[in-house]
Protein backbone atom coordinates (compact mmCIF):
# COMPACT_ATOMS: atom_id res chain seq x y z
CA UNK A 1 39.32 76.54 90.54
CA UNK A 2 37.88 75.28 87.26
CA UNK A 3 34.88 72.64 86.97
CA UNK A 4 37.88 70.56 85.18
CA UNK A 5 40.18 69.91 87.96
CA UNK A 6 37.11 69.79 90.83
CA UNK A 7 37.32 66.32 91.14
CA UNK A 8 40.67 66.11 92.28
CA UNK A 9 39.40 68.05 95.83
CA UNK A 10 36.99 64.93 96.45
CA UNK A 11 38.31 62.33 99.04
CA UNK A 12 39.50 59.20 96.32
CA UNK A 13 37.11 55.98 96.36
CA UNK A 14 39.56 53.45 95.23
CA UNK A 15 43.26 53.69 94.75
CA UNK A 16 45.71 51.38 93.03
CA UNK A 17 47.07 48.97 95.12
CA UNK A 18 45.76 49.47 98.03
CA UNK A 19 45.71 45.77 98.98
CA UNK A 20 45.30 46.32 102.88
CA UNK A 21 41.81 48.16 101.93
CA UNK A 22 42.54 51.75 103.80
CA UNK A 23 40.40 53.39 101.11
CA UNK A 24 38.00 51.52 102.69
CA UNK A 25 38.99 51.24 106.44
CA UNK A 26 40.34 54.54 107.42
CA UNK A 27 37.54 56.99 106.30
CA UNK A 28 34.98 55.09 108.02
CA UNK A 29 37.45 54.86 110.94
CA UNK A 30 38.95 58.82 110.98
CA UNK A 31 35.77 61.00 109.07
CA UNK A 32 37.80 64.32 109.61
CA UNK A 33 40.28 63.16 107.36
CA UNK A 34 38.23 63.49 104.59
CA UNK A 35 38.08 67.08 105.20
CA UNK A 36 41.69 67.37 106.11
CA UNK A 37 42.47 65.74 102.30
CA UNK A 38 40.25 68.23 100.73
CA UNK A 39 41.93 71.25 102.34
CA UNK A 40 44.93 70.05 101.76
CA UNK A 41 45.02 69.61 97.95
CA UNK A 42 43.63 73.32 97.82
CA UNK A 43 46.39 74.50 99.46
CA UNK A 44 49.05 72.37 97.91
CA UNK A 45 47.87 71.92 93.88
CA UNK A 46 50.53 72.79 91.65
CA UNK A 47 52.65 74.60 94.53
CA UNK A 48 55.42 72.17 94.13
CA UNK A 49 57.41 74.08 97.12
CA UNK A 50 54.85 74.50 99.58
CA UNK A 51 54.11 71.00 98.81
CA UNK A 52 57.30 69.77 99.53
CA UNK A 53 57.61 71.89 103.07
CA UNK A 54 55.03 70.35 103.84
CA UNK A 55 55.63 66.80 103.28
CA UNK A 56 58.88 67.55 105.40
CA UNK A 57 56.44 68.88 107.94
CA UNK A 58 53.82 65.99 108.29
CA UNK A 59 57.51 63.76 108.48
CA UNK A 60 58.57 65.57 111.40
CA UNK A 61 55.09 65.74 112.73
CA UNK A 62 55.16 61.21 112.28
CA UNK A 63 58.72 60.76 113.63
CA UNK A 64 57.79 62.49 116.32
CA UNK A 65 54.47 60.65 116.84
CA UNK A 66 56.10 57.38 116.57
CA UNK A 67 58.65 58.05 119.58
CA UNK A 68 55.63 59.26 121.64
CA UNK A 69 53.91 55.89 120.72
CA UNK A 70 57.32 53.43 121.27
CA UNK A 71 58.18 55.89 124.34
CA UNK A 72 54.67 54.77 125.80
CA UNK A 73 55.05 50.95 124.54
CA UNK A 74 59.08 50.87 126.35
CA UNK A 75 57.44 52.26 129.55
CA UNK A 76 54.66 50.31 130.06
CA UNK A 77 55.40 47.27 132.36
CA UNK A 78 52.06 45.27 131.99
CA UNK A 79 51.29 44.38 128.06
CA UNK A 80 47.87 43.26 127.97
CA UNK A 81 45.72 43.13 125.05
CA UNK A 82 43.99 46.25 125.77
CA UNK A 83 47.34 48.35 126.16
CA UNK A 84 48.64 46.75 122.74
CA UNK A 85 45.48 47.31 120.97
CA UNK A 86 45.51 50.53 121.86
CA UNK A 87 48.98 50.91 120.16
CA UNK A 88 47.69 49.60 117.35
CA UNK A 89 45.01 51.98 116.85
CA UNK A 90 47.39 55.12 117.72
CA UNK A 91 49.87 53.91 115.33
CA UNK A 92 46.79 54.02 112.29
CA UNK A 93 45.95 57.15 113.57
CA UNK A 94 49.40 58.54 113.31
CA UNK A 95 49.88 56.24 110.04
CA UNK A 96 46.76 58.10 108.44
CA UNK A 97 47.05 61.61 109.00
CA UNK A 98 50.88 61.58 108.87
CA UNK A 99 51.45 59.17 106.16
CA UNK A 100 48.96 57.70 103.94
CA UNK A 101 47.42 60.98 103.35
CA UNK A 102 50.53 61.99 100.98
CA UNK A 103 52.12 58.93 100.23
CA UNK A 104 49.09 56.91 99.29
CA UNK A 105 45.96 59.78 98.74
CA UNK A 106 48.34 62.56 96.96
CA UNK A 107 50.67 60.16 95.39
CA UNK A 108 48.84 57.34 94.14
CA UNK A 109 45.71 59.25 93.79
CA UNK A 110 43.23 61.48 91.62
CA UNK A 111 46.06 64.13 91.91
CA UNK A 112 49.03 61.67 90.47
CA UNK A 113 47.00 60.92 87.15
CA UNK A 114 46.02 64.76 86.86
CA UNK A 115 49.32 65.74 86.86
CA UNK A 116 50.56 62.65 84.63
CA UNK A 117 48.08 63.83 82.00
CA UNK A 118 49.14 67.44 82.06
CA UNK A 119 52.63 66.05 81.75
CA UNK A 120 51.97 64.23 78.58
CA UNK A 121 50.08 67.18 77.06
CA UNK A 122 52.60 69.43 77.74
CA UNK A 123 54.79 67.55 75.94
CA UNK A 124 53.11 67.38 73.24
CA UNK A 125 53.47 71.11 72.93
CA UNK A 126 56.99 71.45 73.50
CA UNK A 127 58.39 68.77 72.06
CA UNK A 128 60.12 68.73 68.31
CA UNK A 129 60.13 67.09 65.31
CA UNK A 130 61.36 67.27 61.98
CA UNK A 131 59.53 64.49 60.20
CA UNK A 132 55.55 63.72 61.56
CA UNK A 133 57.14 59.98 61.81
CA UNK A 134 59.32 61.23 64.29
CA UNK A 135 56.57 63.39 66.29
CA UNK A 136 55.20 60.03 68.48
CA UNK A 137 58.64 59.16 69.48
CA UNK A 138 59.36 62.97 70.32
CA UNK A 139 56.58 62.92 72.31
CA UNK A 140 56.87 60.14 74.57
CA UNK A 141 60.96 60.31 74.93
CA UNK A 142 59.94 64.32 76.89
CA UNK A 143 57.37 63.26 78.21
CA UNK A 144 59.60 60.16 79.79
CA UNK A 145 62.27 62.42 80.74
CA UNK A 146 59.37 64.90 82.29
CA UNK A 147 58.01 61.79 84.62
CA UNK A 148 61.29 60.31 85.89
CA UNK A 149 62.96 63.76 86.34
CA UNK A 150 66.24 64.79 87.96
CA UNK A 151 65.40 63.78 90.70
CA UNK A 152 67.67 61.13 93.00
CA UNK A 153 65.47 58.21 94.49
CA UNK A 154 66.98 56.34 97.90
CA UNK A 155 68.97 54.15 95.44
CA UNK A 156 70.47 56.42 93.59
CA UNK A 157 71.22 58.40 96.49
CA UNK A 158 72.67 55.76 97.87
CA UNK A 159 75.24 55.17 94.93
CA UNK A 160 76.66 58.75 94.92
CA UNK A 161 77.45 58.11 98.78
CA UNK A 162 79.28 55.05 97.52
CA UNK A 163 81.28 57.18 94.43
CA UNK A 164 81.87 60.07 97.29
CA UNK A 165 82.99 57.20 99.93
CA UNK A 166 85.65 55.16 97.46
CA UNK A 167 87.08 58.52 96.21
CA UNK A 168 87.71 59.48 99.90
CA UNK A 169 89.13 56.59 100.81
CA UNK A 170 91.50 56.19 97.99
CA UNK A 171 92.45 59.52 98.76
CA UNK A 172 94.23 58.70 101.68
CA UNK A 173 97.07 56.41 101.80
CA UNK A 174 95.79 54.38 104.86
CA UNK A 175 92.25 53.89 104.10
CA UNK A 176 93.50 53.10 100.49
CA UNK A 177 95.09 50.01 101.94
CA UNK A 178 91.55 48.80 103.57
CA UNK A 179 90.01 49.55 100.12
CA UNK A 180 92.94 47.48 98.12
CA UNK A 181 92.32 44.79 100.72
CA UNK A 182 88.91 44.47 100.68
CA UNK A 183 88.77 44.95 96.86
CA UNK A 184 91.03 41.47 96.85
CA UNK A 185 88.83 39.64 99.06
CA UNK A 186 85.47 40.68 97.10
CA UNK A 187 87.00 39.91 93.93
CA UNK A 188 87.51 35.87 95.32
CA UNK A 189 83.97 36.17 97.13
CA UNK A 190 85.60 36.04 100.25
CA UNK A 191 83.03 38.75 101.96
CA UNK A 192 83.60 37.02 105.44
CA UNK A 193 87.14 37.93 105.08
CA UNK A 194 86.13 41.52 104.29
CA UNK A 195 83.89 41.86 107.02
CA UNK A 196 86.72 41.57 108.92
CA UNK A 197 88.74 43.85 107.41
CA UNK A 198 86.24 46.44 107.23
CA UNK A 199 86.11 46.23 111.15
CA UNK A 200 89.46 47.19 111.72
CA UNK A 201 88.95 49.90 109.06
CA UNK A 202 85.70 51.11 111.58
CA UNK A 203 88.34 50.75 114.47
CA UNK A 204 90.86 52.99 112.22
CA UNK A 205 88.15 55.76 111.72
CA UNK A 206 86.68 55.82 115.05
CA UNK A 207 90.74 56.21 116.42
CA UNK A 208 90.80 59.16 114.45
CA UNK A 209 87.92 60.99 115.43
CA UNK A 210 89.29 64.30 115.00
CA UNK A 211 90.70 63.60 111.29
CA UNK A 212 88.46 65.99 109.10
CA UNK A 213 88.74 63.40 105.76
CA UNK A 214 87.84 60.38 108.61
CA UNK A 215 84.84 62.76 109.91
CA UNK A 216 83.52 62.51 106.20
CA UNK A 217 83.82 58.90 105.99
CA UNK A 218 81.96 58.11 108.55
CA UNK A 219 78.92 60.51 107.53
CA UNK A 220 78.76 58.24 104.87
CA UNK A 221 78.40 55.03 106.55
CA UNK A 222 74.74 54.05 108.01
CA UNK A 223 75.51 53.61 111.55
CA UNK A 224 71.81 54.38 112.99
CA UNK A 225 70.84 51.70 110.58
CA UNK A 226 73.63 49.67 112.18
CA UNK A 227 72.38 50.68 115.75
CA UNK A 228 68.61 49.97 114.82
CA UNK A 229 69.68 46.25 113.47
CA UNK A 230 71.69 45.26 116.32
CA UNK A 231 74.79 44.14 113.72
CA UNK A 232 77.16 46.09 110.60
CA UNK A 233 75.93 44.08 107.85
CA UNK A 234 74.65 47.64 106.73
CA UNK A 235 78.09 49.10 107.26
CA UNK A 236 79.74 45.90 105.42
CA UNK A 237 77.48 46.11 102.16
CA UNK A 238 77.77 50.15 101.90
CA UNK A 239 81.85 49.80 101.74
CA UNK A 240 81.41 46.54 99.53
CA UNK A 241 79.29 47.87 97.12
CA UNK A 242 81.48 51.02 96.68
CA UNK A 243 84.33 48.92 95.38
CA UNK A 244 82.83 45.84 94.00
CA UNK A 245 79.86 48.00 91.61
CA UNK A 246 82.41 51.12 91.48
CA UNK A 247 81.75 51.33 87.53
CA UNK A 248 78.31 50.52 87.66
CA UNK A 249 77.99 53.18 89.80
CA UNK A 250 79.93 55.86 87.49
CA UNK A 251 77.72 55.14 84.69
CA UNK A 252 74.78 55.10 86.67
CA UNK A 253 75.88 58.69 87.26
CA UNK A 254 77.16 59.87 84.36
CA UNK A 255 73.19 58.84 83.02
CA UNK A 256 72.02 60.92 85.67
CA UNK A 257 73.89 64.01 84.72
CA UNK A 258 72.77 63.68 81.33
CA UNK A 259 69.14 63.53 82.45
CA UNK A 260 69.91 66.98 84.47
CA UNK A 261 70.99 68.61 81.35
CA UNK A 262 68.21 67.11 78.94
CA UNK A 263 66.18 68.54 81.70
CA UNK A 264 67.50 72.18 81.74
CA UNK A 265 67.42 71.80 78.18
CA UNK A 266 63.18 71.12 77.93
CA UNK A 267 62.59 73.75 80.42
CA UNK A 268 64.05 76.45 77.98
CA UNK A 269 62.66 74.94 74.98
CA UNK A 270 58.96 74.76 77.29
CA UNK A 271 59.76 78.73 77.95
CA UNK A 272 60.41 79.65 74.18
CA UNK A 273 57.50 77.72 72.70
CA UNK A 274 54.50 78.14 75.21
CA UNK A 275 52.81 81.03 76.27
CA UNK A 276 53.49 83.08 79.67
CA UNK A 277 50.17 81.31 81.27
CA UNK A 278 51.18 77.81 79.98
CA UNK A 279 54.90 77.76 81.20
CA UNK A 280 53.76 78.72 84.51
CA UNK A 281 51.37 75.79 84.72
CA UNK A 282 54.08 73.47 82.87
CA UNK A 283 56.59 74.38 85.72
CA UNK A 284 53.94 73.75 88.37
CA UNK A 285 52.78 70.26 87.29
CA UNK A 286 56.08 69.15 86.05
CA UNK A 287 57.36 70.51 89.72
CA UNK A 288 54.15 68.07 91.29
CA UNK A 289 54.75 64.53 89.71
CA UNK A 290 58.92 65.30 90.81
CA UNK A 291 57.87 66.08 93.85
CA UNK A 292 55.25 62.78 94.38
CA UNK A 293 58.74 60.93 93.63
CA UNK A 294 60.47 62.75 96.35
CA UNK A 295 57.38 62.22 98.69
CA UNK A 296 57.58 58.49 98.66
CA UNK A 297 61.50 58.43 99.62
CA UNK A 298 60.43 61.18 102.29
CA UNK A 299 57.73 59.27 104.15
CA UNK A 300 59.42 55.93 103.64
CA UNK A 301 62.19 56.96 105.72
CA UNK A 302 60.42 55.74 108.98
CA UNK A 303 59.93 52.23 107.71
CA UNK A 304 62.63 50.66 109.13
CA UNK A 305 61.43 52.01 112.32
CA UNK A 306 58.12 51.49 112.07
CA UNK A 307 57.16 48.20 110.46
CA UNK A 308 59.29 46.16 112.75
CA UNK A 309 57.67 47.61 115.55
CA UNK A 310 54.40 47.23 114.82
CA UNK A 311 54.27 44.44 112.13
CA UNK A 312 56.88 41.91 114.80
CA UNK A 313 56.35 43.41 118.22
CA UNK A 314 52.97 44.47 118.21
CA UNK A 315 51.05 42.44 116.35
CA UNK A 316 53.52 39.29 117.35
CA UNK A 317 52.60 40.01 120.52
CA UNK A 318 48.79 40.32 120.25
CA UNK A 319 48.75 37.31 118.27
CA UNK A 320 51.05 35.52 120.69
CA UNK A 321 48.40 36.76 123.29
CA UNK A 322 45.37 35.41 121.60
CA UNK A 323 47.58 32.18 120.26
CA UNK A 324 46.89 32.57 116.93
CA UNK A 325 49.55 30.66 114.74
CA UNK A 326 48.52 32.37 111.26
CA UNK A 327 46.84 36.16 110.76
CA UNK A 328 46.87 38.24 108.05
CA UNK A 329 49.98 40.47 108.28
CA UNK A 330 50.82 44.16 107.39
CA UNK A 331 49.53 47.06 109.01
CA UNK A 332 45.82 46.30 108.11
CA UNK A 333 46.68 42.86 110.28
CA UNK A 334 44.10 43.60 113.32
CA UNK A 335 41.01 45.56 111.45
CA UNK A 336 41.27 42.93 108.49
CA UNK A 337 41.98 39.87 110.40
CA UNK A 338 43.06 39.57 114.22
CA UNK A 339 39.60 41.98 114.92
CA UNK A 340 37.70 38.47 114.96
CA UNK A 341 39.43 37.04 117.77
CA UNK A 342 39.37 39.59 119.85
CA UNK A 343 37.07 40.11 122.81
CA UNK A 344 33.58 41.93 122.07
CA UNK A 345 34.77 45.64 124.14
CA UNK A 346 38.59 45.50 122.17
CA UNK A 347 36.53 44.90 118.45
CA UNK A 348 33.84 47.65 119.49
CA UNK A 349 37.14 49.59 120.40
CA UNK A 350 38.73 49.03 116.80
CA UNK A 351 35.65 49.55 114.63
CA UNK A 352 34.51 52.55 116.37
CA UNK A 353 34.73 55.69 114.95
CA UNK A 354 36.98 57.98 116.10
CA UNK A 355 35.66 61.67 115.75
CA UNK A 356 38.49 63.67 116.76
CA UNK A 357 41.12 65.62 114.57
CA UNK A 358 44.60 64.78 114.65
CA UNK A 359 46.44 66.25 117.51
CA UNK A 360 50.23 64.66 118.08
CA UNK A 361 49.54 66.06 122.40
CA UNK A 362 46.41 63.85 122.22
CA UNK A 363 47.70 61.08 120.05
């Protein structure tokens, strides 16, 4: 590796935004992780592929921590302080290895702005111009197509479902008639109305389990998030929004298409104008900052899991233990804040280092 890019293998100082302070909590706290970070970026810089496996990996690897952790939490029939502080210092060691490390150190770090810069000198190069008024403009329009690539965030993710969802449903004479009906009763902002009707359309779908066009329905609807909330209100807004933002969401893909192929089109141009060396390092950082984008939506999957377990039962319980009516909240809440109420052996416990590498059996 080059004296140029050397910096990028030493564990980050600060990063932007890190308002909860792990830059300065968690190496003091975990000391291996330094030297987990450092091996990690030699093994993953510009390998946009292995980079991704692996964020799929270390997600697998933290879903599968967290259900050890909740699985433990469930069980336990006496939940003292000790046993929830405990949790709360298995959960940041999970939360560090398994998530920050990408999502915050990788994504947000040295490594993002490395690969932002190469991106906008790269650019530069491949980009073209006719008149040297038009080369700034050039320039940044690539290099903005470059950073927000093709690829399709949560959101947008979430409004192909909903073009895929109305076209199947108008596709079918029956659930056309939900559809029509609940199109009516959105158009008057009658949504309780729709709720309604969108229960007998569940009722409909789940009669007719066996109905291949139903089965594909209802792989579009978010019933786990149902399950998780207790309620459909994530069901309800998924159909609603289908219908009610139906064009929004066809331009909102047609854009998205058009990025693909402005995308396709900069690759070839990058292959024609640079040289064998160059394209291969324009492929590999350009492949980087899309896969940092991807990396967010990976990691934040668990969040709806996770934060309302340990941000409300947790830490609503330790606080509820100590009676403390107002704490700092997030996941920083008990080394930033609640640490000062607690008894001397449970704030010993919490700033203590803790030595050992992460292993999930031992988590």
């Amino acid at each position: 590796m080059g004296n140029e890019i050397e910096h990028l293998f030493r564990f980050p100082k600060v990063l932007p935004n890190d308002v909860e302070d792990f830059t300065v909590y968690y190496p003091k706290k975990f000391p291996p992780i330094k030297e987990y970070y450092t091996k990690l970026v030699k093994q993953l810089h510009n390998n946009p592929v292995k980079f991704r496996q692996t964020c799929f990996d270390l997600q697998k690897d933290l879903f599968q921590g967290f259900e050890k952790i909740k699985k433990d939490y469930d069980n336990c029939k006496k939940k003292d302080l000790d046993f929830l502080i405990d949790i709360d210092q298995r959960l940041h060691k999970l939360f560090c290895y398994r998530f920050w490390i990408i999502n915050y150190l990788f994504c947000d770090g040295p490594l993002h702005d490395y690969y932002v810069s190469k991106v906008r000198e790269y650019a530069e190069k491949v980009s073209v111009w006719e008149d040297l008024d038009e080369k700034d403009k050039s320039v940044l329009q690539l290099e903005r197509d470059l950073l927000q690539s093709d690829y399709a965030d949560l959101y947008l993710k979430s409004v192909l479902k909903g073009i895929k969802l109305y076209d199947l449903m108008i596709s079918n004479k029956t659930l056309k008639k939900y559809s029509d009906d609940i199109k009516a009763k959105v158009a008057v902002e009658k949504y309780d109305d729709s709720y309604a009707i969108i229960e007998k359309l569940l009722i409909e779908l789940e009669s007719h389990k066996d109905n291949k066009l139903y089965q594909e329905v209802m792989k579009l609807l978010p019933f786990h998030g149902a399950k998780v909330r207790g309620d459909n209100l994530m069901v309800y807004n998924v159909v609603i929004h289908s219908i009610q933002f139906r064009q929004k969401s066809l331009d909102l893909q047609q854009r998205f298409e058009s990025m693909k192929v402005r995308l396709e089109k900069i690759v070839k141009l990058a292959k024609k104008k640079l040289s064998k060396k160059e394209y291969t390092e324009f492929i590999a950082v350009y492949g980087m900052s899309r896969q940092f984008i991807e990396a967010k939506d990976i990691f934040g999957e668990i969040d709806p899991q996770l934060i309302p377990f340990w941000f409300g039962k947790i830490h609503g319980e330790i606080a509820k233990i100590l009676k403390l009516d107002e704490y700092e909240s997030g996941h920083a809440a008990v080394f930033k804040d609640i640490v000062w109420h607690l008894p001397n052996n449970l704030k010993i416990q919490v700033m203590t280092q803790d030595l050992t590498p992460y292993d999930i059996k031992k988590l």
